[in-house]
N, C-alpha and C. Protein backbone atom coordinates (compact mmCIF):
# COMPACT_ATOMS: atom_id res chain seq x y z
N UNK A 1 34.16 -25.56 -17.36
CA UNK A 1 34.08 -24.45 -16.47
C UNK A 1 32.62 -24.19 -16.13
N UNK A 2 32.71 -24.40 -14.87
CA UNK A 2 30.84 -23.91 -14.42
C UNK A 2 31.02 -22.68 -13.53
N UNK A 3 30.08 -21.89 -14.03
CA UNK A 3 29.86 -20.20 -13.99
C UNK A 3 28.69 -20.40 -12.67
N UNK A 4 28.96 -19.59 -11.81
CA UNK A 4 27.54 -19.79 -10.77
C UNK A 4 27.23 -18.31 -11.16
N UNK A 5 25.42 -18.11 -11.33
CA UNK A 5 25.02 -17.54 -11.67
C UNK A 5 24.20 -17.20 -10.67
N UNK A 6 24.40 -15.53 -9.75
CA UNK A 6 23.36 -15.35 -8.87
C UNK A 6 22.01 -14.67 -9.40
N UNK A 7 21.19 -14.65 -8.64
CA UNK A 7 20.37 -14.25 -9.86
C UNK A 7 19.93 -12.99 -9.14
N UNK A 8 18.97 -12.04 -10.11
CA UNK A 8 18.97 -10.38 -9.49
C UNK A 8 17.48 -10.34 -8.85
N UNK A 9 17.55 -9.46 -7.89
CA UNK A 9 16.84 -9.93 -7.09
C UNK A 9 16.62 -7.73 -7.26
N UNK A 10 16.03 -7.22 -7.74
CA UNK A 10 15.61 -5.71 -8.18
C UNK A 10 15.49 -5.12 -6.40
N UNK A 11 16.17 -3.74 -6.46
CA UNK A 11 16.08 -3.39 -5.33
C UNK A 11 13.97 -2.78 -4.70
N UNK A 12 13.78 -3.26 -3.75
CA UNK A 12 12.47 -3.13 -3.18
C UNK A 12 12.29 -1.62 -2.51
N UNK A 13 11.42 -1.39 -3.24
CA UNK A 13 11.36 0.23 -3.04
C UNK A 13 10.05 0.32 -1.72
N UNK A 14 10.62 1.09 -0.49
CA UNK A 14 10.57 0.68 0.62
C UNK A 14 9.49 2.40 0.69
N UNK A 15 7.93 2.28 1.31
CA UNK A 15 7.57 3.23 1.38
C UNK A 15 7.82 3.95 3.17
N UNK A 16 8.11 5.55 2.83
CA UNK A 16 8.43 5.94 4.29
C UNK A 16 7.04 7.16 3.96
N UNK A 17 6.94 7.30 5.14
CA UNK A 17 5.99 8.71 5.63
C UNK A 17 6.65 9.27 6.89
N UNK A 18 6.62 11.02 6.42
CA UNK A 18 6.97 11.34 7.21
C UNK A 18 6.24 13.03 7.57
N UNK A 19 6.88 13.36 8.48
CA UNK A 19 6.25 14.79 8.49
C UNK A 19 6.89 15.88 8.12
N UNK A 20 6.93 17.31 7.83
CA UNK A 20 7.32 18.80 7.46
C UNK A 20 6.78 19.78 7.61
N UNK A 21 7.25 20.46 7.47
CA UNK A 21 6.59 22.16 7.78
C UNK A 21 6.44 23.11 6.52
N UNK A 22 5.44 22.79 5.82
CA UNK A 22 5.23 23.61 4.46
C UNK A 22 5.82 22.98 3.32
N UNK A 23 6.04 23.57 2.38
CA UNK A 23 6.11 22.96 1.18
C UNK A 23 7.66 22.70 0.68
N UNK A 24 8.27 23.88 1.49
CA UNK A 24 9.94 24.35 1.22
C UNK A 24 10.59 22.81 1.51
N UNK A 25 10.26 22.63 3.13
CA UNK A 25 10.75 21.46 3.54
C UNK A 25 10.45 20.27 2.61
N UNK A 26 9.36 20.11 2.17
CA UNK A 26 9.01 19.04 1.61
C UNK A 26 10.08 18.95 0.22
N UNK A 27 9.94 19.99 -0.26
CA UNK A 27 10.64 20.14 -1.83
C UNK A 27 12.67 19.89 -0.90
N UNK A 28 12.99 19.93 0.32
CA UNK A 28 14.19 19.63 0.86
C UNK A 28 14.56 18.76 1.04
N UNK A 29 13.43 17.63 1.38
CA UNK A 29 13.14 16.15 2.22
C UNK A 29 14.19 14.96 1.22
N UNK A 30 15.44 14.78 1.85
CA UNK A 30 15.95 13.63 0.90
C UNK A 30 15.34 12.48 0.90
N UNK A 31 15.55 11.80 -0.32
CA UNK A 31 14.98 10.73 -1.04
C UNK A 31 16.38 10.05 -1.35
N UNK A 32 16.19 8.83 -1.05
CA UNK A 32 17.39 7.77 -1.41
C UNK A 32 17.01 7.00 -2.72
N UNK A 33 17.34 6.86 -3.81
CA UNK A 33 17.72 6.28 -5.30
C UNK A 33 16.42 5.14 -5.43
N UNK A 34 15.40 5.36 -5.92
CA UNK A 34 14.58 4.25 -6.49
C UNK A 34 13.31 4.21 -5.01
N UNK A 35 13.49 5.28 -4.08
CA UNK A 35 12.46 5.71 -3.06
C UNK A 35 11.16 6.58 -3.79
N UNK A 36 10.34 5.98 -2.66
CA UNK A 36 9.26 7.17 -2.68
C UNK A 36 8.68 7.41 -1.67
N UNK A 37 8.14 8.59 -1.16
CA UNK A 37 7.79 9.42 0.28
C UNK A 37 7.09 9.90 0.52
N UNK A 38 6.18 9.68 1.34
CA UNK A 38 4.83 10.18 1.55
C UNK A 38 5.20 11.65 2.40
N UNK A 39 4.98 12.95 2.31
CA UNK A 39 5.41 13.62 3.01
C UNK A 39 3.60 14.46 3.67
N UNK A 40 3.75 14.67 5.01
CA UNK A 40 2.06 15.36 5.13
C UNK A 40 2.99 16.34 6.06
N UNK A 41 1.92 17.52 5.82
CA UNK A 41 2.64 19.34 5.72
C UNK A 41 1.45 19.21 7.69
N UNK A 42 2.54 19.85 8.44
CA UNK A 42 1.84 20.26 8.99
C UNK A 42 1.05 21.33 10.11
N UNK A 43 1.31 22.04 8.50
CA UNK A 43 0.68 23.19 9.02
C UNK A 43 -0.45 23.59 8.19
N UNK A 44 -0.69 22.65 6.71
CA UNK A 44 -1.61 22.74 5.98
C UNK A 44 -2.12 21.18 5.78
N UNK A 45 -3.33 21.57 5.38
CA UNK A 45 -4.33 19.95 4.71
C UNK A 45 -3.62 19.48 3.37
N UNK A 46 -2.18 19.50 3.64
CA UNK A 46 -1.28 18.89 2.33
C UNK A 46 -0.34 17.48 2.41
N UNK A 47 -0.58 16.83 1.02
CA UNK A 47 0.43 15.87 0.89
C UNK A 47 1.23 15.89 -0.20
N UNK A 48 2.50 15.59 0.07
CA UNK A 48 3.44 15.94 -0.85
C UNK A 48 3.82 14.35 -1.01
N UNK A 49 4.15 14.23 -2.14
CA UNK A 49 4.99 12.80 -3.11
C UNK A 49 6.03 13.45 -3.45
N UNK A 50 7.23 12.27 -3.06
CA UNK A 50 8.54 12.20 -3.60
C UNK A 50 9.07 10.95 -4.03
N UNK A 51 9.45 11.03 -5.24
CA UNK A 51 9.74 9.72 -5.88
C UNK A 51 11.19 10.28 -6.08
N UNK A 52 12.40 9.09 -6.65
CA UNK A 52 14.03 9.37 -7.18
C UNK A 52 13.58 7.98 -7.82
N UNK A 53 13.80 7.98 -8.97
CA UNK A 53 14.02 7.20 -9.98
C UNK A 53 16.05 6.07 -9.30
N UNK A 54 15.71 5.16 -9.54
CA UNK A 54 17.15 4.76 -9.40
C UNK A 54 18.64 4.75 -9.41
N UNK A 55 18.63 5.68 -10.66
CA UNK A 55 20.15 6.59 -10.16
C UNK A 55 19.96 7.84 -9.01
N UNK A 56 18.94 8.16 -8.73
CA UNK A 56 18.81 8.91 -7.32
C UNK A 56 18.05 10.25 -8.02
N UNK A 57 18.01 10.59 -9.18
CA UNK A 57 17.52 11.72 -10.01
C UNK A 57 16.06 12.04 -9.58
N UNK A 58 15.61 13.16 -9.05
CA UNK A 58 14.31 13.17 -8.24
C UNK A 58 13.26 13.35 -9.10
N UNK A 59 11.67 12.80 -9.27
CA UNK A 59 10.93 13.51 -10.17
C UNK A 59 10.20 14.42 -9.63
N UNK A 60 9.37 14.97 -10.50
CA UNK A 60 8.33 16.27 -9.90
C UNK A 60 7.75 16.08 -8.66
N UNK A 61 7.81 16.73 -7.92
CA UNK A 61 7.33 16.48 -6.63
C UNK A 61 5.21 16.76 -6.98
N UNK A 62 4.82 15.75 -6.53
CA UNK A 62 3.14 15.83 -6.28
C UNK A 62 2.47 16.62 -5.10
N UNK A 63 1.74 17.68 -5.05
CA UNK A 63 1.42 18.50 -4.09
C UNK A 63 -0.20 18.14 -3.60
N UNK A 64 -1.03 17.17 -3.46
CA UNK A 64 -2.37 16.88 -3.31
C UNK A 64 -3.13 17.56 -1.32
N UNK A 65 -4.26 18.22 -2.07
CA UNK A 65 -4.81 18.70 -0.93
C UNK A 65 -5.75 17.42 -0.69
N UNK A 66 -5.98 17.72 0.82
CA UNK A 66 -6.66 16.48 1.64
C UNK A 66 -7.98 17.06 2.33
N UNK A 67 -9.36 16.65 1.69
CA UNK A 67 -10.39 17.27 2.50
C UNK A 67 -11.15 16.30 3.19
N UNK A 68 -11.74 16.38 4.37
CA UNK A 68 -12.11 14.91 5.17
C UNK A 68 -13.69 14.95 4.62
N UNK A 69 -14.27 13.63 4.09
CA UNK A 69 -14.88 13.04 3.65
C UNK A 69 -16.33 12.73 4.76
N UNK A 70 -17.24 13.58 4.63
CA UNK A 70 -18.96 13.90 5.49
C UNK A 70 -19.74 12.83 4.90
N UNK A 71 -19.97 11.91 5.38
CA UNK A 71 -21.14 11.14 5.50
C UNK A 71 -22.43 11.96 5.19
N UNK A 72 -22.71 11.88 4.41
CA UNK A 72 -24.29 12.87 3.80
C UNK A 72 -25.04 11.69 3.44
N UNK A 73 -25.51 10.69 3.86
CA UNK A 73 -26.57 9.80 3.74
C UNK A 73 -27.51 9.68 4.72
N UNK A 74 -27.18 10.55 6.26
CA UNK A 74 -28.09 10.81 6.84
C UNK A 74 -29.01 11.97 6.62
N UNK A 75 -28.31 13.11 5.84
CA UNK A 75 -29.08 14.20 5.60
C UNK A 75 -29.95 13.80 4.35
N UNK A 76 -29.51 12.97 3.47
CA UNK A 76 -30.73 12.75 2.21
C UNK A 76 -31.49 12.03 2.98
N UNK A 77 -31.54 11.38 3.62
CA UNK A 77 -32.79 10.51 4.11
C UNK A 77 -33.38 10.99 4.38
N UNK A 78 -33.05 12.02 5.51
CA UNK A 78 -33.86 13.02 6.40
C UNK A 78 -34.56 14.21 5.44
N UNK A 79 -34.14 14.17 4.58
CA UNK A 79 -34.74 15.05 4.00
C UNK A 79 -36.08 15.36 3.78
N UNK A 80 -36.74 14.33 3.54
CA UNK A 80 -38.18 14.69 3.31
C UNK A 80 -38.98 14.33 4.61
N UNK A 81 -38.50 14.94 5.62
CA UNK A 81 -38.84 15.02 6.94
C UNK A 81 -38.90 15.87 7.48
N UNK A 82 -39.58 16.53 8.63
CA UNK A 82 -39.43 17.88 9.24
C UNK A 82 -39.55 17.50 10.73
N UNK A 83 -39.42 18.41 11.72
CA UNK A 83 -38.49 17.80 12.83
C UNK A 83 -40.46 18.81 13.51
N UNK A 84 -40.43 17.64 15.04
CA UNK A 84 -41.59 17.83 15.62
C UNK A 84 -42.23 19.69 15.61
N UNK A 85 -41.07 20.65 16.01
CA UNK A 85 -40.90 21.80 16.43
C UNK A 85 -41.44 22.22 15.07
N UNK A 86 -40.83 22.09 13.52
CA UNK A 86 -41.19 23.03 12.68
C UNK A 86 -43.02 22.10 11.78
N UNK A 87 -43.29 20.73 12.79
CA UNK A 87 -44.42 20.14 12.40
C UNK A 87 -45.89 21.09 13.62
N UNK A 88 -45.49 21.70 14.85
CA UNK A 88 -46.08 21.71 15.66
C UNK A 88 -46.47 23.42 15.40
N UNK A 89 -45.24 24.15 15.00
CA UNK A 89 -45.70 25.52 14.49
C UNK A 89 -46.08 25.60 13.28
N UNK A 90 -46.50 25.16 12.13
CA UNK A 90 -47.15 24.80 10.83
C UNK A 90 -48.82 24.59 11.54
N UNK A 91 -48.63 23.67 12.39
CA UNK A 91 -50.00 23.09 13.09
C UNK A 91 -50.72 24.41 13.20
N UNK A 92 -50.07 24.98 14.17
CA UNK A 92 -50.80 26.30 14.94
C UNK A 92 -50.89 27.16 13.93
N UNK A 93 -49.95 27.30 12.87
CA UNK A 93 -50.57 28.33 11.30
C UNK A 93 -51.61 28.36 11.14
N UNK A 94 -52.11 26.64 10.26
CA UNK A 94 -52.91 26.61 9.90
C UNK A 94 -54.69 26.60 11.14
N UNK A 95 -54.21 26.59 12.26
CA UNK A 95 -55.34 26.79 13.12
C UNK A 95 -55.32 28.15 13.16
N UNK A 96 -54.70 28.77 12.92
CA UNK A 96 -54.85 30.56 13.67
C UNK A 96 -55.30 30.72 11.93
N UNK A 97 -55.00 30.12 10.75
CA UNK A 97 -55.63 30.50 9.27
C UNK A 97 -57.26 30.03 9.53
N UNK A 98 -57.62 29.15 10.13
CA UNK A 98 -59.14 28.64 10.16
C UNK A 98 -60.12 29.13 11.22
N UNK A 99 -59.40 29.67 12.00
CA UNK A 99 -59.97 30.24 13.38
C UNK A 99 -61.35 31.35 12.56
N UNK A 100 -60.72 32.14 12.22
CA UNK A 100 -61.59 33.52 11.61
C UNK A 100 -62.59 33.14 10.81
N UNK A 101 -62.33 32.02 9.79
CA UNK A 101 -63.20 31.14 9.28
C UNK A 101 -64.02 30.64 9.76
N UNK A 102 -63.95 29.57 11.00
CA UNK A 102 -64.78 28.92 11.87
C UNK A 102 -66.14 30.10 12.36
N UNK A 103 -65.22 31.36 13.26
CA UNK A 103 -66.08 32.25 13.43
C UNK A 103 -67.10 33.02 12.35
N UNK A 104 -66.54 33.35 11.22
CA UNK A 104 -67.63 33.35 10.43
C UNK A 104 -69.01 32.68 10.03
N UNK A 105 -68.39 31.48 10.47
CA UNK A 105 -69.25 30.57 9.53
C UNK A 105 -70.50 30.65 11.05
N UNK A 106 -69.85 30.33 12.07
CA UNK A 106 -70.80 29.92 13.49
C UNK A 106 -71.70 31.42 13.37
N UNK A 107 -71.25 32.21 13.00
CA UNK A 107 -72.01 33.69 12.91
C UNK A 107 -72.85 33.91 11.66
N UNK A 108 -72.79 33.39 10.86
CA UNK A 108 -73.25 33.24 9.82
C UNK A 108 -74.80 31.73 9.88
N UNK A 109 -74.58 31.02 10.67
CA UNK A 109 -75.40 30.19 10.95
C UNK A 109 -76.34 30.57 11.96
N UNK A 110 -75.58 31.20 12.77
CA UNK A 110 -76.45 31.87 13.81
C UNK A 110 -77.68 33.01 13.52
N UNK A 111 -77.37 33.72 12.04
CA UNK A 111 -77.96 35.14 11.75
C UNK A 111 -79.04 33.88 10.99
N UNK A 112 -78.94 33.16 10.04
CA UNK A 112 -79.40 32.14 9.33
C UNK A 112 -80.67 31.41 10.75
N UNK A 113 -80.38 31.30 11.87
CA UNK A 113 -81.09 30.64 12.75
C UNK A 113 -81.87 31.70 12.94
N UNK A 114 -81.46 33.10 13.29
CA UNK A 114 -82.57 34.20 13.81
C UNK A 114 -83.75 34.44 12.64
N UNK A 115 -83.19 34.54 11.46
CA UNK A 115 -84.17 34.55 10.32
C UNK A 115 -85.36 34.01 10.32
């Protein structure tokens, strides 16, 4: 007697994404037996996970917030830089700090010349 033996071939757990409205829906959203589900909320920066284990039994639903990700490698660079406008009024500081100085000194050389 020869037995044909098929062989098991495990069911392929098929990913879906989909959309909802808050969290209620999401915690509503059926899941078919050995699934898992990307769910994004949208009315908030949320993603919800839904997994069912293979007899269809659901596990904890995953609630992850989503914040979008800023390129900050242009601001460290820039950092030890200052932009023409706050290089050009620094300039004029330090001339309006030496001005009164200058005049002293030209007045001071001058009384020094009358002597």
């Amino acid at each position: 007697m020869v037995r044909n033996y098929q062989p098991y071939y495990p069911q392929q757990s098929m990913l879906t994404c989909a959309y909802v409205q808050g969290e209620a829906a999401a915690k509503a959203y059926p899941v078919a037996p050995g699934q898992f589900v990307v769910l994004i909320d949208t009315e908030l920066p949320v993603i919800y996970t839904k997994t069912t284990d293979q007899f269809g039994r659901p596990l904890p639903i995953r609630i992850l917030d989503y914040v979008e990700r800023v390129d900050n490698s242009n601001e460290q660079k820039n950092e030890n830089y200052v932009t023409k406008s706050d290089f050009d009024n620094f300039k004029n500081e330090i001339k309006e700090l030496l001005r009164p100085r200058q005049n002293n000194y030209k007045n001071q050389s001058a009384k020094e010349d009358k002597q």
